[in-house]
PDB file of N, CA and C in Angstrom:
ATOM      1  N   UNK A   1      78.073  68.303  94.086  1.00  0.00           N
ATOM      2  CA  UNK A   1      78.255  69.540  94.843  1.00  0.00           C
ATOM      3  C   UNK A   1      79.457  70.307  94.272  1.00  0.00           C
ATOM      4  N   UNK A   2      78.962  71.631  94.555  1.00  0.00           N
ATOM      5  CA  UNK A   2      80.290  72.486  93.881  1.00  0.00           C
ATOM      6  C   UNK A   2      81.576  72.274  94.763  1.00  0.00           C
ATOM      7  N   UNK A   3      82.805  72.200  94.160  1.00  0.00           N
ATOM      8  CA  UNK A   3      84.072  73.030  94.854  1.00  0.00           C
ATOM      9  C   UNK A   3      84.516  74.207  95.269  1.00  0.00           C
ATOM     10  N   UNK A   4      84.424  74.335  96.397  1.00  0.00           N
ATOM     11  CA  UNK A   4      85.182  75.585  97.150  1.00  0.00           C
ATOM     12  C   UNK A   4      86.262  76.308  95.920  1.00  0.00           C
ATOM     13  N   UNK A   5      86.920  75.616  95.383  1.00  0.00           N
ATOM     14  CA  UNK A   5      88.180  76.483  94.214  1.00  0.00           C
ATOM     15  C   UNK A   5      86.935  76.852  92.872  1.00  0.00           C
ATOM     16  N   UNK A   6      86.242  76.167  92.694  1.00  0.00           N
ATOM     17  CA  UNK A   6      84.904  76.496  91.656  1.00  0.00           C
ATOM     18  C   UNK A   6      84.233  77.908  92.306  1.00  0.00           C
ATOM     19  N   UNK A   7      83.545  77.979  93.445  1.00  0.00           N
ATOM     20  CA  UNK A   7      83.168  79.386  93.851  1.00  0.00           C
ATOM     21  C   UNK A   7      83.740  80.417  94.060  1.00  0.00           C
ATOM     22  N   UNK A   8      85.344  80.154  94.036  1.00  0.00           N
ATOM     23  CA  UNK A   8      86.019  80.849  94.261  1.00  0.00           C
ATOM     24  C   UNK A   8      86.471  81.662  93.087  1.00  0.00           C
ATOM     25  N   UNK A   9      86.436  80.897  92.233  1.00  0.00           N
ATOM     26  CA  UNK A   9      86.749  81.449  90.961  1.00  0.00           C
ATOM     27  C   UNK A   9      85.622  82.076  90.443  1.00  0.00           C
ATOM     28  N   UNK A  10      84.579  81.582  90.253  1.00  0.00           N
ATOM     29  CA  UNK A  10      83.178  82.372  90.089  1.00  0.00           C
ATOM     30  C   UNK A  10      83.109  83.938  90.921  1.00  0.00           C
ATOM     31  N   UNK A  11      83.735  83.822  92.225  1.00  0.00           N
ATOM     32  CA  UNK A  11      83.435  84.761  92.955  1.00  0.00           C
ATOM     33  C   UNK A  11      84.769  85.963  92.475  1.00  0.00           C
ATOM     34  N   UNK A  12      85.874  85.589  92.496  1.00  0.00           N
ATOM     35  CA  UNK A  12      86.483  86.329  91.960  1.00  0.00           C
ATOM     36  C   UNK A  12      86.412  87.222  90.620  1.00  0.00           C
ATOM     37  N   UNK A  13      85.485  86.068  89.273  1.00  0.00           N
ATOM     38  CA  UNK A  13      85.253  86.810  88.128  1.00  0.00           C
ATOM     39  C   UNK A  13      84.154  87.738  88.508  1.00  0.00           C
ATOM     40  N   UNK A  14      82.999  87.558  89.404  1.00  0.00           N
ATOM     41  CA  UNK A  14      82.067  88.313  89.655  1.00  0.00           C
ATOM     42  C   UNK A  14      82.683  89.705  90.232  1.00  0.00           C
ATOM     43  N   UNK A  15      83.088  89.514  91.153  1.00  0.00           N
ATOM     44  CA  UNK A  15      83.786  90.763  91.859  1.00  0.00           C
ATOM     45  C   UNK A  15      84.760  91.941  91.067  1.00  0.00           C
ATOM     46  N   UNK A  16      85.500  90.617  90.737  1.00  0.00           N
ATOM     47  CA  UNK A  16      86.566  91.646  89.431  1.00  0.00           C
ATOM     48  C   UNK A  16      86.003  92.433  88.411  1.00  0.00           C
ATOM     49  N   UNK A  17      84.982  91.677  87.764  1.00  0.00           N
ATOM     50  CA  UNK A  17      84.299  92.356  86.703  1.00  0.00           C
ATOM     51  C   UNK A  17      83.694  93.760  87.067  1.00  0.00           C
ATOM     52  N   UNK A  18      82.918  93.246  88.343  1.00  0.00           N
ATOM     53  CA  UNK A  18      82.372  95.152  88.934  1.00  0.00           C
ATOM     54  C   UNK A  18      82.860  95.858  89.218  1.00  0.00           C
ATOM     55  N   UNK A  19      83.717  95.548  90.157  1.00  0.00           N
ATOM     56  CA  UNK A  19      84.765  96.656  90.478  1.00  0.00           C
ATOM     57  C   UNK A  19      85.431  97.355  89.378  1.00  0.00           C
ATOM     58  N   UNK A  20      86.046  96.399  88.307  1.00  0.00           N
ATOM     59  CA  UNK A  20      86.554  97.110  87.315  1.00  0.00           C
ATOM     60  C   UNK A  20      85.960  98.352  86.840  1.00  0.00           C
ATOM     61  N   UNK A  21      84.353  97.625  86.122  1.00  0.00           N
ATOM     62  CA  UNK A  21      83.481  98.357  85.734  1.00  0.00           C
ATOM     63  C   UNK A  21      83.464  99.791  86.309  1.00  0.00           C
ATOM     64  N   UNK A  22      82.885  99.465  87.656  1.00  0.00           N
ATOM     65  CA  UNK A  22      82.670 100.666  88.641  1.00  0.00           C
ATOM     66  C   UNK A  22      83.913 101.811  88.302  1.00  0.00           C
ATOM     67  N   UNK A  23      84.993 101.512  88.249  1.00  0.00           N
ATOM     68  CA  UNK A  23      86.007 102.363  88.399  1.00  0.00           C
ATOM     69  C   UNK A  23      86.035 103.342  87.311  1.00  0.00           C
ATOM     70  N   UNK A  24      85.434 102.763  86.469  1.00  0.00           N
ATOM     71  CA  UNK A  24      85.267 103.758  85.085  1.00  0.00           C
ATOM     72  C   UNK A  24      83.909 104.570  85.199  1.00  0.00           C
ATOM     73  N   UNK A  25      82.819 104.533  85.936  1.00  0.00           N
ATOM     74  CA  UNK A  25      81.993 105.365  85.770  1.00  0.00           C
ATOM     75  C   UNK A  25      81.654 106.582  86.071  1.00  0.00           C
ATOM     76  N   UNK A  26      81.138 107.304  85.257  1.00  0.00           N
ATOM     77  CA  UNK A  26      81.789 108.817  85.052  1.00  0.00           C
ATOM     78  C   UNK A  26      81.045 109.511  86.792  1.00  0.00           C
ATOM     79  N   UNK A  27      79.551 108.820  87.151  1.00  0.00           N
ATOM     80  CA  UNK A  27      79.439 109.447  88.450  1.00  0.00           C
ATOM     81  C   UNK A  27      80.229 108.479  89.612  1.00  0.00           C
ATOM     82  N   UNK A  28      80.087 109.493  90.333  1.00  0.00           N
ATOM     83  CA  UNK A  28      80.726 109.161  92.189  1.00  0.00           C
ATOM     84  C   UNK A  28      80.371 108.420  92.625  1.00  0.00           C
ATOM     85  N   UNK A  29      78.556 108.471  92.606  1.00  0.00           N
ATOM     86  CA  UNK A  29      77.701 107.302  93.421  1.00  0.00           C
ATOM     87  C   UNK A  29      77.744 106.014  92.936  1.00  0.00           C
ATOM     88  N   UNK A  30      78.200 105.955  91.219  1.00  0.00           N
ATOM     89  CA  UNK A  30      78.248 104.696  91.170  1.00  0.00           C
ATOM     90  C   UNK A  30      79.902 103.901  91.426  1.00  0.00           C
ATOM     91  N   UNK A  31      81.021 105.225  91.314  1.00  0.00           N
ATOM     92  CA  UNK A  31      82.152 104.938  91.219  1.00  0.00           C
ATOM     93  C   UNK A  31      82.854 104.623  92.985  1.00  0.00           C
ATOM     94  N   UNK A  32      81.786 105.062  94.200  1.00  0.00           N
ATOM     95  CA  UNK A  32      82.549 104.529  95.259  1.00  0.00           C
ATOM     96  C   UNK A  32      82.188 103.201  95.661  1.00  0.00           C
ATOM     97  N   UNK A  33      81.204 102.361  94.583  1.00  0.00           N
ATOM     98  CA  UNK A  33      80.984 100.769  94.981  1.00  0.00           C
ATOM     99  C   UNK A  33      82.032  99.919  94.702  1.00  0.00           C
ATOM    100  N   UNK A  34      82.888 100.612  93.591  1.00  0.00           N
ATOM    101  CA  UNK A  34      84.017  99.847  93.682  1.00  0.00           C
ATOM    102  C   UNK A  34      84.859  99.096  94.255  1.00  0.00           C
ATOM    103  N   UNK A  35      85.646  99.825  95.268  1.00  0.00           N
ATOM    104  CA  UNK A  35      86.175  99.256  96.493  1.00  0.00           C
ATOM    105  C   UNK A  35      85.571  97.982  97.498  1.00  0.00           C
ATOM    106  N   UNK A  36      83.821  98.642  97.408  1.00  0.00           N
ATOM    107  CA  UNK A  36      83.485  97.409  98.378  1.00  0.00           C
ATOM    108  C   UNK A  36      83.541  96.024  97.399  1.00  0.00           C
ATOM    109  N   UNK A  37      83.421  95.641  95.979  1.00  0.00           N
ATOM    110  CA  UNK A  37      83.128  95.159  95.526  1.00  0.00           C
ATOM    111  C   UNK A  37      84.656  94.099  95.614  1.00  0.00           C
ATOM    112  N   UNK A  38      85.368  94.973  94.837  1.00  0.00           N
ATOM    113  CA  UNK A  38      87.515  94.889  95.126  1.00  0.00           C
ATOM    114  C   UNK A  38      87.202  93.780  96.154  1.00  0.00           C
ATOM    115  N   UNK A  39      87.409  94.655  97.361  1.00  0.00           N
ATOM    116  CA  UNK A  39      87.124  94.332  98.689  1.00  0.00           C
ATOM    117  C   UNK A  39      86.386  92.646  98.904  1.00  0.00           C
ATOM    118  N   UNK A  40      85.239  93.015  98.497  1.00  0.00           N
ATOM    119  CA  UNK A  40      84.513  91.503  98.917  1.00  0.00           C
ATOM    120  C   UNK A  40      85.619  90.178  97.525  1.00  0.00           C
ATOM    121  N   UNK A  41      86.156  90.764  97.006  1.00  0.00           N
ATOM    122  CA  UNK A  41      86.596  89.655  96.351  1.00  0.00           C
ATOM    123  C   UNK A  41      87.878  89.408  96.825  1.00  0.00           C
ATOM    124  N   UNK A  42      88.620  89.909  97.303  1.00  0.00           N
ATOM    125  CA  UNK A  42      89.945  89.670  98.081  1.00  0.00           C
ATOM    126  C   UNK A  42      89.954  88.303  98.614  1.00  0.00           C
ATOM    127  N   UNK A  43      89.513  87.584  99.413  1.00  0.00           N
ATOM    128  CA  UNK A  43      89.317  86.547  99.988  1.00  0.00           C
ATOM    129  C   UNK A  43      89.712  85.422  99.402  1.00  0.00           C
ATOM    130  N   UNK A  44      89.133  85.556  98.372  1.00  0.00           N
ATOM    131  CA  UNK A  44      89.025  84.690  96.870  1.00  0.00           C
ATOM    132  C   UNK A  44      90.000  84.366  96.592  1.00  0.00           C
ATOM    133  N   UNK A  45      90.907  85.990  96.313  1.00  0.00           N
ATOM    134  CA  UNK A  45      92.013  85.819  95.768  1.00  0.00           C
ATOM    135  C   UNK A  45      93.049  85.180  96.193  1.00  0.00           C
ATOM    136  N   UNK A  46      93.166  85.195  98.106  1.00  0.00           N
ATOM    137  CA  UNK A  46      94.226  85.056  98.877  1.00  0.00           C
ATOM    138  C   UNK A  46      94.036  83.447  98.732  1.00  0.00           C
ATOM    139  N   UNK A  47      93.034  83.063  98.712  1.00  0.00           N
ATOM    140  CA  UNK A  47      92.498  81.295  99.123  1.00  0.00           C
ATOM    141  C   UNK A  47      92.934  80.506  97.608  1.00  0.00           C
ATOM    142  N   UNK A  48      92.497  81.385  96.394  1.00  0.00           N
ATOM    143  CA  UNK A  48      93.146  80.581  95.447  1.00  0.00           C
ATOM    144  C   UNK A  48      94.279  80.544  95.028  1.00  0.00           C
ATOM    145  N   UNK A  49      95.017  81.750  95.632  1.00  0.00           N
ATOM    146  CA  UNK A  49      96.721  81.970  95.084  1.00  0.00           C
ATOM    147  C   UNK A  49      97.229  80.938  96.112  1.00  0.00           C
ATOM    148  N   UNK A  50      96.713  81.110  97.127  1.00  0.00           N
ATOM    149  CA  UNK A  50      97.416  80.275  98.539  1.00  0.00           C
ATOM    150  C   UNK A  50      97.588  78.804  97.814  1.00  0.00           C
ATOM    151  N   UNK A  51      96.715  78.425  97.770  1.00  0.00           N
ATOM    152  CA  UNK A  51      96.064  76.903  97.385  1.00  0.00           C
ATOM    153  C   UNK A  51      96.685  76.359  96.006  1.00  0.00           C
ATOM    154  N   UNK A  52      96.993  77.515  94.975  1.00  0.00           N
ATOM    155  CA  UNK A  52      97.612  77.047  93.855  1.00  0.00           C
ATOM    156  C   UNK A  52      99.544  77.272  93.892  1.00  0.00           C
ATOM    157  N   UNK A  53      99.709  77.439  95.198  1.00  0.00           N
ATOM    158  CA  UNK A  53     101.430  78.261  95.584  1.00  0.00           C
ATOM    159  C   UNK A  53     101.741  79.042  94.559  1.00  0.00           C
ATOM    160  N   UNK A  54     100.667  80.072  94.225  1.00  0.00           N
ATOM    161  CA  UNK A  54     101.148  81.579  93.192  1.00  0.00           C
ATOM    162  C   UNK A  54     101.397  82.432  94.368  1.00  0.00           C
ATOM    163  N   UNK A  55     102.720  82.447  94.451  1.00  0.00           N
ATOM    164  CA  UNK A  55     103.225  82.959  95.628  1.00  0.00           C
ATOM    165  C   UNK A  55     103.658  84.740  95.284  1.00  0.00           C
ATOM    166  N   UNK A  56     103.865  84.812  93.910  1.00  0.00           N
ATOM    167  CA  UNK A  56     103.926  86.412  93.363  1.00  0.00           C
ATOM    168  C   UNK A  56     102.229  86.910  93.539  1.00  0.00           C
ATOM    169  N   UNK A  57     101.556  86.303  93.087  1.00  0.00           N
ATOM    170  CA  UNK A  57     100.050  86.548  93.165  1.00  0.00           C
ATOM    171  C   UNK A  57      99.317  86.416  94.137  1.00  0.00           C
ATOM    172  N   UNK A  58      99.834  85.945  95.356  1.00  0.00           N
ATOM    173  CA  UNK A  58      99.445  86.296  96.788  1.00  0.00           C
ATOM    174  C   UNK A  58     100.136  87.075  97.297  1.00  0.00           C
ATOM    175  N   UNK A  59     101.288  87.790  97.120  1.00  0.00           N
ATOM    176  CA  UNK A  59     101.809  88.491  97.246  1.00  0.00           C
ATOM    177  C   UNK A  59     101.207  89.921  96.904  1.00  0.00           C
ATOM    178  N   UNK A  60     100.997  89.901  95.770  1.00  0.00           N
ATOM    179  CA  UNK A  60     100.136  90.738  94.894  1.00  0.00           C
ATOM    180  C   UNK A  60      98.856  91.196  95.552  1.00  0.00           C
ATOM    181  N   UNK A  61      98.421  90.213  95.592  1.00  0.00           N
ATOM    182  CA  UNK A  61      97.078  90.443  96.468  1.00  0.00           C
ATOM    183  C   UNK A  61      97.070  91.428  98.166  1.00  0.00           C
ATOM    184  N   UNK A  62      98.318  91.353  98.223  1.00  0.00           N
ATOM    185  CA  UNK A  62      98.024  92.487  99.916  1.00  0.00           C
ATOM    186  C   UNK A  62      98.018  93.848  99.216  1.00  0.00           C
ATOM    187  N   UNK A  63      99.110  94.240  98.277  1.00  0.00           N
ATOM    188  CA  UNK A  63      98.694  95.246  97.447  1.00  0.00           C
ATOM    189  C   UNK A  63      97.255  95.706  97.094  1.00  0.00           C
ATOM    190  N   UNK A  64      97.107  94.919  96.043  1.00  0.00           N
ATOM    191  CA  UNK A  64      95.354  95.025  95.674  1.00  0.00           C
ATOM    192  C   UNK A  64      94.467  95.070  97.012  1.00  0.00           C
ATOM    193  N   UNK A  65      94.627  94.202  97.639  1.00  0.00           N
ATOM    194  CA  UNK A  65      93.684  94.957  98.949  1.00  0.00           C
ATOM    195  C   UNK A  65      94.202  96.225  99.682  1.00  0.00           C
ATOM    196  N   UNK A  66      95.225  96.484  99.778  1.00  0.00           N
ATOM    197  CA  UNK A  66      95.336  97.923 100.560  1.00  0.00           C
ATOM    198  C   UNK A  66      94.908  98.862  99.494  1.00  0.00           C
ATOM    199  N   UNK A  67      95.291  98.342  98.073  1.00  0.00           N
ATOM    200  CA  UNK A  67      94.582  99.813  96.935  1.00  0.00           C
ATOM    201  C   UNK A  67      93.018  99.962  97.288  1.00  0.00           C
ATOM    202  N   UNK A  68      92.213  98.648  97.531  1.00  0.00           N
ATOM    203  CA  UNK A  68      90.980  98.674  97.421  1.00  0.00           C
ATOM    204  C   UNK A  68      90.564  99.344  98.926  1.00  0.00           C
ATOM    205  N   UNK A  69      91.158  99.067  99.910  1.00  0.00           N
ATOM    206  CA  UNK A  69      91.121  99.361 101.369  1.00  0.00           C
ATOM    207  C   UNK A  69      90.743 101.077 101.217  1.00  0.00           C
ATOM    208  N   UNK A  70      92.266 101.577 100.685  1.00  0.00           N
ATOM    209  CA  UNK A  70      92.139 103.434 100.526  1.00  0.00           C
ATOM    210  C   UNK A  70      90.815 103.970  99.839  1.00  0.00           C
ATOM    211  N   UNK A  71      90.375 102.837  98.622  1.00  0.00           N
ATOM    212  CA  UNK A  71      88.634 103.431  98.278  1.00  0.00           C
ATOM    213  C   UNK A  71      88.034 103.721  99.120  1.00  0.00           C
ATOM    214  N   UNK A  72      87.930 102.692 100.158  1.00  0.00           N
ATOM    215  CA  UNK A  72      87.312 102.506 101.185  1.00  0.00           C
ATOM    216  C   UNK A  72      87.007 103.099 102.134  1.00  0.00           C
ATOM    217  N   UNK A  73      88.491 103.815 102.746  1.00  0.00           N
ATOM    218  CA  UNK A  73      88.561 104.892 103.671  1.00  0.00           C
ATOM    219  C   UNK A  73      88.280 106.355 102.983  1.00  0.00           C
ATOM    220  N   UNK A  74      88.169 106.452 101.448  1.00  0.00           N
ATOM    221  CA  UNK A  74      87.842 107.588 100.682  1.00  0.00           C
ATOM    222  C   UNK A  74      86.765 107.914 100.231  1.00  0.00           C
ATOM    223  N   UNK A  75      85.869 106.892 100.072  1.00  0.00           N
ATOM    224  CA  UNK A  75      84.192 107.160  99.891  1.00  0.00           C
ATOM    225  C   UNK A  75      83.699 106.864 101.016  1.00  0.00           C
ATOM    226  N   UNK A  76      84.069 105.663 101.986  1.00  0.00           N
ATOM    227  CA  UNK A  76      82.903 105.346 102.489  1.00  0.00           C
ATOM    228  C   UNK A  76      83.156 105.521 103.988  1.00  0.00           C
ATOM    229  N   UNK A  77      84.642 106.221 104.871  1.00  0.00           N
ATOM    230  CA  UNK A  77      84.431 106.270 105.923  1.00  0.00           C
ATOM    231  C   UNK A  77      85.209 107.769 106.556  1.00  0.00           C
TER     232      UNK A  77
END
């Protein structure tokens, strides 16, 4: 069976990769999925920084979610 820190990391490269992506694309419709994408990977981030005591990089991470948060409130609500 997989490890919870194994999906986590999977889930984080998945997430990171789109969002990134997304942020560069030249239309709107594809550029406000970003955030949710950010967004759904946050979790990830907080559980593996927590878990590995990267305490600058959980730190880091409330940042990155409030950047991804403002997408959020800017395309989609």
């Amino acid at each position: 069976m997989i490890e919870f820190t194994t999906i986590s990391q999977i889930a984080i490269a998945c997430t990171g990769l789109v969002a990134i992506f997304l942020t560069q694309q030249e239309l709107e419709q594809h550029r406000r999925f970003a955030c949710l994408f950010g967004l759904a990977g946050q979790p990830f981030w907080f559980y593996s920084t927590f878990m590995a005591e990267q305490w600058g990089i959980f730190a880091l991470s409330f940042f990155y979610t409030y950047a991804w948060y403002r997408g959020l409130r800017l395309y989609w609500l």
